[in-house]
Protein backbone atom coordinates (compact mmCIF):
# COMPACT_ATOMS: atom_id res chain seq x y z
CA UNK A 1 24.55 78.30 218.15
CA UNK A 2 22.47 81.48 217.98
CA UNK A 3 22.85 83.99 215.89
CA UNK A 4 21.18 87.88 215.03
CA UNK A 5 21.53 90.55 212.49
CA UNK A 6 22.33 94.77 214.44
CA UNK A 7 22.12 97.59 212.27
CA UNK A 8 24.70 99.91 214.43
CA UNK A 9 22.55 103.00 215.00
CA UNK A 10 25.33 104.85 217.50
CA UNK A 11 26.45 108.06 215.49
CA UNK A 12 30.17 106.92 216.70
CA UNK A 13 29.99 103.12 215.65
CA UNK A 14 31.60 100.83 217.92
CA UNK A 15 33.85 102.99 220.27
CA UNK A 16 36.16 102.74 223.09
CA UNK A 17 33.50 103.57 225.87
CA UNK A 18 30.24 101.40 225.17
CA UNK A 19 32.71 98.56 223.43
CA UNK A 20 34.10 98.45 226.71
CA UNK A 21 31.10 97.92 229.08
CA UNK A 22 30.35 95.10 226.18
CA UNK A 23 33.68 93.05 227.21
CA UNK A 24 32.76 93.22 231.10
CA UNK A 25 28.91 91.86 229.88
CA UNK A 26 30.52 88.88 227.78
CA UNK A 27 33.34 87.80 230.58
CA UNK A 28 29.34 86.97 232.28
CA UNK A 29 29.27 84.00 230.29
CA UNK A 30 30.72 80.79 229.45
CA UNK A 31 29.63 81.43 226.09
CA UNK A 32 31.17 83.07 223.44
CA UNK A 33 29.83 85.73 221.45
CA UNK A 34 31.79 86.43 218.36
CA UNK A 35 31.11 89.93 216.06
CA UNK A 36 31.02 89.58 212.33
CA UNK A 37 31.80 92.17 209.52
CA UNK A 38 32.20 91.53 206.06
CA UNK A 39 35.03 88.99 206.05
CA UNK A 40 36.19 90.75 209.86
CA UNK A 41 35.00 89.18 212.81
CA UNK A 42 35.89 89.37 216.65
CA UNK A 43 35.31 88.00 219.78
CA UNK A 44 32.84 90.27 222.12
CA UNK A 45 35.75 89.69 225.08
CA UNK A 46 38.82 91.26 222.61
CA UNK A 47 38.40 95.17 223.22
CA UNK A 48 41.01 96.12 221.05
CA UNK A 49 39.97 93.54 217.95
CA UNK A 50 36.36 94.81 218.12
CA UNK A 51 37.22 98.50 217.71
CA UNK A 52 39.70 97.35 215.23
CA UNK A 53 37.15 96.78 212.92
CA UNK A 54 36.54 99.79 212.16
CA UNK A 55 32.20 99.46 212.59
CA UNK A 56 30.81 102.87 211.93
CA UNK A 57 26.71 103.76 211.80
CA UNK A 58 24.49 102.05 209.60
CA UNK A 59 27.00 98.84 209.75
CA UNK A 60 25.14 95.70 209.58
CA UNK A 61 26.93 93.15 212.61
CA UNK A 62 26.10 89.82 213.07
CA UNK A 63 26.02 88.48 216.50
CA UNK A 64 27.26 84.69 216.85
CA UNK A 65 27.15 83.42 220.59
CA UNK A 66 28.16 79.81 220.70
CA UNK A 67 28.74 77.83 224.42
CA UNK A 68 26.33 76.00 227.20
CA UNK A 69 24.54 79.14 228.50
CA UNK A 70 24.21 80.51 224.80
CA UNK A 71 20.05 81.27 225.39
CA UNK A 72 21.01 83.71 228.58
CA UNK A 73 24.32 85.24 226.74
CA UNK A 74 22.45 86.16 223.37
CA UNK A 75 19.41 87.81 225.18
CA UNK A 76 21.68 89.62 227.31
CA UNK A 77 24.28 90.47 224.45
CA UNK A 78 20.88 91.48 221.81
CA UNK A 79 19.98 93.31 224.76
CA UNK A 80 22.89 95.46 226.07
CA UNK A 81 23.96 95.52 221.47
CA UNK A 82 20.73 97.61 220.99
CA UNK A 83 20.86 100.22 223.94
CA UNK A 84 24.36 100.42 223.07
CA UNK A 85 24.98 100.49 219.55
């Protein structure tokens, strides 16, 4: 498993436009990357469970991605998290 710490810097959080572009980067992989909140957490592939937790700037996320091509998923995920977020 690896695992990294985002400070959300996006003046909107996680919304509805970049959140979605994140879903059609995770279906890439056979691994999956999971979002963590506090005691919240959601898979990177469930739009609607991601923006349901309510992660607004200055949020710290951490980034679980857990599966066989887990190397390639959480450079790509750290990647497209902080020009997105």
């Amino acid at each position: 498993m690896k695992e990294f710490k985002y400070v959300i810097t996006d003046p909107v959080g996680i919304h509805a436009r970049p959140a979605g572009l994140l879903v059609k980067e995770a279906k890439n992989f056979k691994s999956t990357a999971t979002f963590i909140k506090g005691d919240k957490s959601a898979k990177a592939t469930a739009l609607m469970k991601l923006m349901g937790m309510g992660i607004k700037q200055g949020d710290e996320v951490t980034i679980q991605i857990e599966g066989e091509d887990e190397e390639v998923c959480a450079a790509a995920i750290e990647k497209f998290v902080k020009e997105n977020f």
